[in-house]
N, C-alpha and C. Protein backbone atom coordinates (compact mmCIF):
# COMPACT_ATOMS: atom_id res chain seq x y z
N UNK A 1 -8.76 1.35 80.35
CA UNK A 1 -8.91 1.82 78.98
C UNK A 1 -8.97 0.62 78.04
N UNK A 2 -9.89 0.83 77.19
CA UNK A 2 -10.07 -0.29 75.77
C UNK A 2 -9.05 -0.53 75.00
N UNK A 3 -8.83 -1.78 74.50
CA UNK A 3 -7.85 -1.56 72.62
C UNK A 3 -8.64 -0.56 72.09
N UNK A 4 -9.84 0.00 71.74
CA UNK A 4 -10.13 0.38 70.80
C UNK A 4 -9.47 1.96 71.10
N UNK A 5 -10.03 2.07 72.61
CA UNK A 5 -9.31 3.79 73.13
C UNK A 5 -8.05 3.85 72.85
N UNK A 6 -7.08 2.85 72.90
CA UNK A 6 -5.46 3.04 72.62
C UNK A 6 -5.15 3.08 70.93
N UNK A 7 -6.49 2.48 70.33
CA UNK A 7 -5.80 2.65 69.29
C UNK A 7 -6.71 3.84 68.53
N UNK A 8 -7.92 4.52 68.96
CA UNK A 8 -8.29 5.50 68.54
C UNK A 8 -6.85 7.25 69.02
N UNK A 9 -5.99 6.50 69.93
CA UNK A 9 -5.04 7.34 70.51
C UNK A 9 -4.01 7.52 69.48
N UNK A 10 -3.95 5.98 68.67
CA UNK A 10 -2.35 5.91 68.36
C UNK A 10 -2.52 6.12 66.74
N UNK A 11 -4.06 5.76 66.39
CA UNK A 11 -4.51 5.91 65.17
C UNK A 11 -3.97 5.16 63.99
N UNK A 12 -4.86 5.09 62.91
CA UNK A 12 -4.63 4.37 62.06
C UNK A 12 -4.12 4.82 60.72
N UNK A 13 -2.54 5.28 60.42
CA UNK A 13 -2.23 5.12 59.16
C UNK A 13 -1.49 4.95 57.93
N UNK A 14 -2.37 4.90 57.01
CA UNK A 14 -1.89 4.74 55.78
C UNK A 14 -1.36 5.20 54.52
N UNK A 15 -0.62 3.80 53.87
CA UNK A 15 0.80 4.70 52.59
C UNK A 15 2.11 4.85 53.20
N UNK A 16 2.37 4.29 54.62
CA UNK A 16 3.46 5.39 55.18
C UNK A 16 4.59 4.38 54.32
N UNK A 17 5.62 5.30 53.98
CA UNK A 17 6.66 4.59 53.63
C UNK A 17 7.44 4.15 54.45
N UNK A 18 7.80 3.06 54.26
CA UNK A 18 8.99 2.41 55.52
C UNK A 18 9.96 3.21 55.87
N UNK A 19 10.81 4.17 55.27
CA UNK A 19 11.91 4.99 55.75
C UNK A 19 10.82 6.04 56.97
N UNK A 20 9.56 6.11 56.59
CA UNK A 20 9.24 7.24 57.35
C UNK A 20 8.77 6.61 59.09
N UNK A 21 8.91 5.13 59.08
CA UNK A 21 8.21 4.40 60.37
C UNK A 21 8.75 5.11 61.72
N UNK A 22 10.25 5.15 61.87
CA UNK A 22 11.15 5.70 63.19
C UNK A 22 10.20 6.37 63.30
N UNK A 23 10.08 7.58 62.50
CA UNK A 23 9.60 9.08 62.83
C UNK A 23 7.96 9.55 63.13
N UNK A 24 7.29 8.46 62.74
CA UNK A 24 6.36 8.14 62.76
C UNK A 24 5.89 7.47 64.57
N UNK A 25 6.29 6.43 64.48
CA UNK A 25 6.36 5.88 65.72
C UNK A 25 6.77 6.80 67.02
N UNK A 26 7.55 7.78 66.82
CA UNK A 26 7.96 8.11 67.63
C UNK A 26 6.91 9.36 67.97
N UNK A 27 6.57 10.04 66.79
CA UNK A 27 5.51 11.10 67.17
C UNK A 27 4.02 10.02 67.71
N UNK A 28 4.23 9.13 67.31
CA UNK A 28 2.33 8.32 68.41
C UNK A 28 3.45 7.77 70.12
N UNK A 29 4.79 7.89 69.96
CA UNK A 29 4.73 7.51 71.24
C UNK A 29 4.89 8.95 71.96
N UNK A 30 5.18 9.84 71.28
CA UNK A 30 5.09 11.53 72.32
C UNK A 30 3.69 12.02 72.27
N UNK A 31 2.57 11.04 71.41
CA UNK A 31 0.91 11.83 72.09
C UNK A 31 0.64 11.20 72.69
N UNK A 32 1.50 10.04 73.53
CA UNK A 32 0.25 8.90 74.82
C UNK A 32 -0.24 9.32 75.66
N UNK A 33 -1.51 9.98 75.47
CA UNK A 33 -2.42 10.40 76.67
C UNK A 33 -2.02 10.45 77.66
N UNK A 34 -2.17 11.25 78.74
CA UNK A 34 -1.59 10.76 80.11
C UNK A 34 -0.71 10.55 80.63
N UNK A 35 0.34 10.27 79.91
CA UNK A 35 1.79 10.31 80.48
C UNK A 35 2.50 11.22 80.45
N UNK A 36 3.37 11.57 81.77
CA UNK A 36 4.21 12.58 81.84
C UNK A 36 5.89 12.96 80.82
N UNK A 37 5.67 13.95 81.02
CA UNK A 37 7.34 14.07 79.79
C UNK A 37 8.13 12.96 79.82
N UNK A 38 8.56 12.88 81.08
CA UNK A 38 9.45 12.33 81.38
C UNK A 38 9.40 10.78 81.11
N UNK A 39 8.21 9.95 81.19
CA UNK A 39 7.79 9.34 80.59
C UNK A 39 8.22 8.92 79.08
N UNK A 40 7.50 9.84 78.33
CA UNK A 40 7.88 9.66 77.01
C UNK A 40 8.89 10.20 76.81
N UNK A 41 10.09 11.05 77.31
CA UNK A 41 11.15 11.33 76.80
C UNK A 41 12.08 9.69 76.74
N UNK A 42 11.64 9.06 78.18
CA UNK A 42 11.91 8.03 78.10
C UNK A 42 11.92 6.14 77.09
N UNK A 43 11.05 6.62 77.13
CA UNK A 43 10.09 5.59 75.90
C UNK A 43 10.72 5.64 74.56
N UNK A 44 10.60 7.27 73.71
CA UNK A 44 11.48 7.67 72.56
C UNK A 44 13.16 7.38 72.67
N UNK A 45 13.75 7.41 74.11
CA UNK A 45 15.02 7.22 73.75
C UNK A 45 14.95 5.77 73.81
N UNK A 46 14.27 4.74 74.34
CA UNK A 46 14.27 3.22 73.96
C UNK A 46 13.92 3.34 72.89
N UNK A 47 12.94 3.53 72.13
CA UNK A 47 12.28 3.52 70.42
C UNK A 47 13.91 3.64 69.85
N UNK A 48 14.44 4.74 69.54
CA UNK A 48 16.14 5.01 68.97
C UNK A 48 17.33 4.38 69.02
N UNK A 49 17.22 3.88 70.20
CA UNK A 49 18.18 3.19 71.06
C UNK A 49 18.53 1.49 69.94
N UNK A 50 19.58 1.05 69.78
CA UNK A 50 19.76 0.05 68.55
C UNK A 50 18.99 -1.29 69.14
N UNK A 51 18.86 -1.61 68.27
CA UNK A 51 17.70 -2.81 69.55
C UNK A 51 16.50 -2.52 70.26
N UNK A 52 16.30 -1.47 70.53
CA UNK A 52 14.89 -1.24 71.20
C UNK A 52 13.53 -1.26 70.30
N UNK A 53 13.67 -1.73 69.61
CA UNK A 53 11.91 -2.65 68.92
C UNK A 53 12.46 -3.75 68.73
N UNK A 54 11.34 -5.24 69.53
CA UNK A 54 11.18 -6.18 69.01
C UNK A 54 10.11 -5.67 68.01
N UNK A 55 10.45 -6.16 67.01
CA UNK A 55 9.55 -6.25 65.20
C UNK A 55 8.38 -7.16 65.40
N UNK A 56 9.28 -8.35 65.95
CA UNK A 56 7.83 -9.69 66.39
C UNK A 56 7.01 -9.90 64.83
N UNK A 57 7.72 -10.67 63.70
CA UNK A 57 6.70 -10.48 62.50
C UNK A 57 5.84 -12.17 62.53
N UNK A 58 5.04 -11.94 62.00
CA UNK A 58 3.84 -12.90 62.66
C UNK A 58 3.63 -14.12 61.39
N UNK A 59 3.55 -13.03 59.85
CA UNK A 59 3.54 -14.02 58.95
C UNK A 59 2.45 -13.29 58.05
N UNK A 60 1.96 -13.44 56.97
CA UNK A 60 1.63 -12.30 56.09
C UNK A 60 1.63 -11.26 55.85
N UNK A 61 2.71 -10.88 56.47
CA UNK A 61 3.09 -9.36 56.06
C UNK A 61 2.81 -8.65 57.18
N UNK A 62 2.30 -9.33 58.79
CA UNK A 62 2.23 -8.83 59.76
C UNK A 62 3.06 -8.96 60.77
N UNK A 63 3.20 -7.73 61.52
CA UNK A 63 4.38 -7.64 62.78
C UNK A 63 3.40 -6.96 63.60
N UNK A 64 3.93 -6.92 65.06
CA UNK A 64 3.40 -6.70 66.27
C UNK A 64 4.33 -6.02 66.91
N UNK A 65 5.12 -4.66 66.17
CA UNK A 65 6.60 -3.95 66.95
C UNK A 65 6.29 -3.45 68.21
N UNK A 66 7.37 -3.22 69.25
CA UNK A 66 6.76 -3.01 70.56
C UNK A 66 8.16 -2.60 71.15
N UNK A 67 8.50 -2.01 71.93
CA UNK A 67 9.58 -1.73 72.44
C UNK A 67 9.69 -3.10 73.83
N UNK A 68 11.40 -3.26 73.50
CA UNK A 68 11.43 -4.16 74.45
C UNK A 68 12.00 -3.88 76.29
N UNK A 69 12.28 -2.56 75.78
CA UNK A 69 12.05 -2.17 77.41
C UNK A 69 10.64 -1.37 78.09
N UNK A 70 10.08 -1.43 78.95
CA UNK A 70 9.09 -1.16 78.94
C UNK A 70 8.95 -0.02 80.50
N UNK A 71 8.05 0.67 80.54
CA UNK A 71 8.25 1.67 81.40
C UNK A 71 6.78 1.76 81.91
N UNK A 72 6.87 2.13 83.71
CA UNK A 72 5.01 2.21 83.67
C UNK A 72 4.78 3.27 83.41
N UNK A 73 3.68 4.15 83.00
CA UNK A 73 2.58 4.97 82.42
C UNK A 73 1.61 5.29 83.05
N UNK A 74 1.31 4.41 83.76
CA UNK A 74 -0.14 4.53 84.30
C UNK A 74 -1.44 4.14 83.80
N UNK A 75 -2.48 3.31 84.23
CA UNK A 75 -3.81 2.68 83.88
C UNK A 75 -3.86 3.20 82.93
N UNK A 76 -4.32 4.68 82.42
CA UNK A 76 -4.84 4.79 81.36
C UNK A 76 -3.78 5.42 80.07
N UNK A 77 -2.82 5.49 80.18
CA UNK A 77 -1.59 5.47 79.39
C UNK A 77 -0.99 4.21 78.50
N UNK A 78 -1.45 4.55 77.23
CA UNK A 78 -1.60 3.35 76.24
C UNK A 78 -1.56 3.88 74.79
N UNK A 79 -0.73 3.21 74.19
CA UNK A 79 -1.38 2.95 72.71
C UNK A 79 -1.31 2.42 71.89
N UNK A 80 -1.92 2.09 70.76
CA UNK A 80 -2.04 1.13 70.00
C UNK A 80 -1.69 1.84 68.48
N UNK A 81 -1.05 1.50 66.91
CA UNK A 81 -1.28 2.29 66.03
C UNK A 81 -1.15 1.29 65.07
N UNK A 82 -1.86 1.33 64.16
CA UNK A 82 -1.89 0.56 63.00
C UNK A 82 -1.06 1.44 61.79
N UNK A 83 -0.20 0.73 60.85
CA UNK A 83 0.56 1.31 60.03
C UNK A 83 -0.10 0.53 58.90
N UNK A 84 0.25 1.19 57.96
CA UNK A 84 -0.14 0.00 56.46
C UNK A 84 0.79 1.00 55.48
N UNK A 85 2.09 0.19 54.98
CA UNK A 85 2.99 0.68 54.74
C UNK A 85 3.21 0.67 52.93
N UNK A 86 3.79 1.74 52.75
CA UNK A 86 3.90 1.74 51.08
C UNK A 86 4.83 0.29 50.30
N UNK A 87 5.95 0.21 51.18
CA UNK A 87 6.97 -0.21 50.88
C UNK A 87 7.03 -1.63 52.26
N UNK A 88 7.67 -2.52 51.90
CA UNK A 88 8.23 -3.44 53.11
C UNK A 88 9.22 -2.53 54.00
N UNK A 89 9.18 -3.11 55.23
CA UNK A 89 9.80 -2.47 56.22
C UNK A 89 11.18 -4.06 56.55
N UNK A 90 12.39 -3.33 56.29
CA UNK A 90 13.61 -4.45 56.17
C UNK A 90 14.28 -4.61 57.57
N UNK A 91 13.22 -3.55 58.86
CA UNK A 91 13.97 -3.81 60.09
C UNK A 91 13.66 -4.85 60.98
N UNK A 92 11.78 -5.20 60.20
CA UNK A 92 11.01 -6.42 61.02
C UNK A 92 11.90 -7.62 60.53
N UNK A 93 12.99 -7.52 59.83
CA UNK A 93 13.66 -8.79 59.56
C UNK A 93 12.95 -10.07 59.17
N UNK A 94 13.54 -11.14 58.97
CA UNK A 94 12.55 -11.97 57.97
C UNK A 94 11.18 -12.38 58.47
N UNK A 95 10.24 -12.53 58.08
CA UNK A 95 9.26 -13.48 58.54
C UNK A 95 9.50 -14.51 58.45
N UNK A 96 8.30 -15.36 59.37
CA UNK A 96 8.28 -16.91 59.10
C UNK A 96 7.87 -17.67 58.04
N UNK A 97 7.29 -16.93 56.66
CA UNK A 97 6.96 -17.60 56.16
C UNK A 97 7.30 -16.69 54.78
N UNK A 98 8.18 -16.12 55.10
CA UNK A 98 8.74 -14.91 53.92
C UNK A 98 8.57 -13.63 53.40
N UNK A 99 7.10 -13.38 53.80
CA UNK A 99 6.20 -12.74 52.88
C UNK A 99 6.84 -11.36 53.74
N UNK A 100 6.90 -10.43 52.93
CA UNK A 100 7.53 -9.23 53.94
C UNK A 100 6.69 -8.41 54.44
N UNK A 101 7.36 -7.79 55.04
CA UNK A 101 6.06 -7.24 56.54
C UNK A 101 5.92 -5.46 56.07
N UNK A 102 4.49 -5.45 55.60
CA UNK A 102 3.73 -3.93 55.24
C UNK A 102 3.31 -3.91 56.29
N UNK A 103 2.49 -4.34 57.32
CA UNK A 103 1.58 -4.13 57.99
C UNK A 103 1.86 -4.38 59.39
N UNK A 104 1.85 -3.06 60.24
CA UNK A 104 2.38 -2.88 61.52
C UNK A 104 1.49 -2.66 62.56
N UNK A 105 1.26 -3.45 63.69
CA UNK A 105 0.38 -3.13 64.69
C UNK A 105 1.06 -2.93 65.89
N UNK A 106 1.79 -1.52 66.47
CA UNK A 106 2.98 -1.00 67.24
C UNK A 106 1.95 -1.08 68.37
N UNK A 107 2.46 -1.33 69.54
CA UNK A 107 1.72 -0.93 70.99
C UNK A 107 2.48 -0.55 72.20
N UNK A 108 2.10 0.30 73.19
CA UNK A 108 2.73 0.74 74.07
C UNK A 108 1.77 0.35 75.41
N UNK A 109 2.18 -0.31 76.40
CA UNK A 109 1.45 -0.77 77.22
C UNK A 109 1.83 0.04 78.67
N UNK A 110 0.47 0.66 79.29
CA UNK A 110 1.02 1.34 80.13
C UNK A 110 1.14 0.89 81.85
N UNK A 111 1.86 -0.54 81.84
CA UNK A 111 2.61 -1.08 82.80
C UNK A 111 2.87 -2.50 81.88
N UNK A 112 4.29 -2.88 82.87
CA UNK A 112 5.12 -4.15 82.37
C UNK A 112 3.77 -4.97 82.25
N UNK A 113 3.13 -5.11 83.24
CA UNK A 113 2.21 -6.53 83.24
C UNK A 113 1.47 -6.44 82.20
N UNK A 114 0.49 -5.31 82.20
CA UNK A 114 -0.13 -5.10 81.03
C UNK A 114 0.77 -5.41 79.53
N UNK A 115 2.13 -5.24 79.50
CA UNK A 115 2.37 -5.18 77.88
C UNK A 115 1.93 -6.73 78.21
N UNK A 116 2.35 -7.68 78.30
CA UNK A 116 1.87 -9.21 78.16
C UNK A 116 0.43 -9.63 77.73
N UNK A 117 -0.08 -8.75 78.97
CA UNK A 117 -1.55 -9.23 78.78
C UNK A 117 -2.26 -8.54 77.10
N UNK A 118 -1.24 -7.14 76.59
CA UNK A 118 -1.94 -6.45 75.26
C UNK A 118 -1.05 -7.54 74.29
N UNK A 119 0.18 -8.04 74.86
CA UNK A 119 1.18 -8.67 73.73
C UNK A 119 -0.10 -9.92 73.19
N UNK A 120 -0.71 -10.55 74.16
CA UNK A 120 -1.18 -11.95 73.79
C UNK A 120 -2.08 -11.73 73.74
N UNK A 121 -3.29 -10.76 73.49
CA UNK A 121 -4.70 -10.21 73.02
C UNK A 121 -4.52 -9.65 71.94
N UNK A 122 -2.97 -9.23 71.52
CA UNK A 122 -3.58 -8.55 70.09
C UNK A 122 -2.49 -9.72 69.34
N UNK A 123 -1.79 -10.39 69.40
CA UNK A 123 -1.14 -11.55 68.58
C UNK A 123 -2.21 -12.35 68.64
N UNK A 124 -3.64 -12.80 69.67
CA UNK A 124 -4.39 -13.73 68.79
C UNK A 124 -5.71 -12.98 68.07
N UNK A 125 -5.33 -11.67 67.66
CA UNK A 125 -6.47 -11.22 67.05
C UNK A 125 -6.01 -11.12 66.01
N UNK A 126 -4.99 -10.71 65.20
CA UNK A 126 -3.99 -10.85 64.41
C UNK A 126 -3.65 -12.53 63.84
N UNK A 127 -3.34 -13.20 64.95
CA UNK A 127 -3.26 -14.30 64.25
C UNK A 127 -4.67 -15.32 63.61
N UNK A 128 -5.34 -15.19 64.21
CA UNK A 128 -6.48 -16.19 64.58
C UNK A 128 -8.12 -14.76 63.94
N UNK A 129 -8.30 -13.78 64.37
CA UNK A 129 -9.09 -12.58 64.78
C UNK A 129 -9.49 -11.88 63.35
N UNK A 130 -10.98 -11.23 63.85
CA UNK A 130 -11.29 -10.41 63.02
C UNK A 130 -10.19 -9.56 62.51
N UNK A 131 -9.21 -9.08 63.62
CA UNK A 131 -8.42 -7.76 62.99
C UNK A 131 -7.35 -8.48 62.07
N UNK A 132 -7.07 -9.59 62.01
CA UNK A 132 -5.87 -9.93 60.73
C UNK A 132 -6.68 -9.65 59.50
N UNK A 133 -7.76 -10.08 59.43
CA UNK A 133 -8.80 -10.09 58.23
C UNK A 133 -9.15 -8.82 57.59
N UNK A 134 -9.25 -7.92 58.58
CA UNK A 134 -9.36 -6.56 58.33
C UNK A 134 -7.81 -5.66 58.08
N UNK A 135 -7.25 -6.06 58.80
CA UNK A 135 -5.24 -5.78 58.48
C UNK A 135 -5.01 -6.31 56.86
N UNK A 136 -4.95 -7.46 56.88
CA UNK A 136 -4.81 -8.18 55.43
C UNK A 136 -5.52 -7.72 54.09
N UNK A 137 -6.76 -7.12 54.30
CA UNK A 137 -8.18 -6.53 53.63
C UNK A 137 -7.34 -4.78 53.88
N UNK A 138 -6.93 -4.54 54.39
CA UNK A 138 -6.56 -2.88 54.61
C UNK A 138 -8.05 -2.21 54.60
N UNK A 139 -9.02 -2.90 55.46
CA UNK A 139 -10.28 -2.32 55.57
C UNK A 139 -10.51 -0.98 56.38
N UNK A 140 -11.54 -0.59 56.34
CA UNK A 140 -12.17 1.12 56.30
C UNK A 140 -11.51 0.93 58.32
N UNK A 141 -11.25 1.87 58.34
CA UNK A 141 -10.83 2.77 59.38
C UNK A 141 -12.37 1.98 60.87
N UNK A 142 -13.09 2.47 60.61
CA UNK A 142 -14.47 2.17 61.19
C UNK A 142 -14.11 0.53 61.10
N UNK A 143 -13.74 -0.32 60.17
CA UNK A 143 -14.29 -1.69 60.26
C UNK A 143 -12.89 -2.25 61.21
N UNK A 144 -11.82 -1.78 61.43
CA UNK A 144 -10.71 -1.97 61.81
C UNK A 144 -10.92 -1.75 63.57
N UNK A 145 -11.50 -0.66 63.68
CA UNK A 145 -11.98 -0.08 65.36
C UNK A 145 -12.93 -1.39 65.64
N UNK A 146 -13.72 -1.95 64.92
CA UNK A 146 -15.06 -2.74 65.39
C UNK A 146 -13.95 -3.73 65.77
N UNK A 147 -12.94 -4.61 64.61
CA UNK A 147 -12.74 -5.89 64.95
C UNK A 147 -11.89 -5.46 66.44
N UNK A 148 -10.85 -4.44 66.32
CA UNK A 148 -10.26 -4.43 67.64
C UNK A 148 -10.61 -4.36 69.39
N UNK A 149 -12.09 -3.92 68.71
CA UNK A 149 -13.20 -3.58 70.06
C UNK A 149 -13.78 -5.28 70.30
N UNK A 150 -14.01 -5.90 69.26
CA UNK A 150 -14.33 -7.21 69.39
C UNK A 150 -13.73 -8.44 70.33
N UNK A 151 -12.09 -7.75 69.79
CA UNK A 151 -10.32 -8.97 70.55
C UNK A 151 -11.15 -9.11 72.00
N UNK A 152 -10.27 -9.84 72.65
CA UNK A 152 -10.66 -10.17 74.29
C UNK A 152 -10.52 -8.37 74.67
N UNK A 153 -11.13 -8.22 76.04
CA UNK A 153 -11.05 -7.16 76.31
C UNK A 153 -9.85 -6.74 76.90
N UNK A 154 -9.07 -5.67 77.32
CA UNK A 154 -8.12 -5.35 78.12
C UNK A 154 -8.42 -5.09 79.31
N UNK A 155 -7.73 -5.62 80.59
CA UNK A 155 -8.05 -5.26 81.84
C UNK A 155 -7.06 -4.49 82.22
C-alpha cells in the first residue's frame, strides 16, 4: 500500500482544536483498513496509555506523532492523517526551534519494520519535501495527496 492510500485512509483534517486531537486520533486509529478488532482495540489502548505518543516535533510548527509501541497489522494495514490544528497542541512539548506545533502528521505503520521505513520517508518529506511546503502553506487537500504520492515510495 502507498503513503498516499494510508493517508487517503487516515485523511486530512482541518480547524481541529487541540483538546479535540486524543479523540480524534483515536477514531482514524479504529478505521485502519484491514485490521482486526483486536488489533485496534490494541493500538487505542497504547494511543491512552500515558506515554504512548512520541509527538517527535520537527520545527515549524511540525510533529510526526506516532505511537511508540507498535503492533503488526498486516501489509496493507496503515495510516497516515494530517491534522491542521486551531490552537497549538501543548502535548508535542517544546520544539526545537520554539515555534509551537499546529500541524500534525500521525502514522500507524502496519509492521514494526515498516514504522521505520514510514518514520524516515515521511520526516524527510516534511523536513526537506514537497509535503512540508504544502503542510506549512495548509494547501488544498488534492495538492497535499500529490506531494505525499511524490515522498520516496513505501515498500
Amino acid at each position: 500500500m502507498s503513503l498516499s492510500a494510508f493517508l487517503q485512509a487516515g485523511g486530512i483534517h482541518r480547524d481541529v482544536p487541540s483538546a479535540e486531537v486524543p479523540s480524534l486520533l483515536e477514531r482514524v486509529v479504529r478505521a485502519i483498513p484491514g485490521a482486526d478488532e483486536a488489533a485496534l482495540g490494541a493500538l487505542v489502548d497504547r494511543l491512552r496509555a500515558p506515554g504512548g505518543v512520541s509527538w517527535a516535533p520537527v520545527g515549524d510548527g511540525l510533529a510526526l506523532p506516532h505511537l511508540r509501541a507498535r503492533a503488526p497489522l498486516g501489509s496493507g494495514s496503515g495510516v497516515i492523517a494530517i491534522l491542521f490544528l486551531r490552537d497549538a497542541i501543548t502535548a508535542a512539548g517544546p520544539a526545537p526551534d520554539g515555534v509551537p506545533v499546529t500541524r500534525l502528521l500521525f502514522f500507524v505503520a502496519p509492521t514494526p519494520t515498516a514504522h521505520l521505513q514510514m518514520l524516515g520517508r515521511l520526516s524527510a518529506a516534511i523536513l526537506r519535501g514537497d509535503l512540508r511546503c504544502a503542510m506549512l502553506d495548509a494547501a488544498s487537500d488534492e495538492s497535499i495527496i500529490a506531494a505525499i504520492a511524490r515522498a520516496t515510495p513505501f515498500r
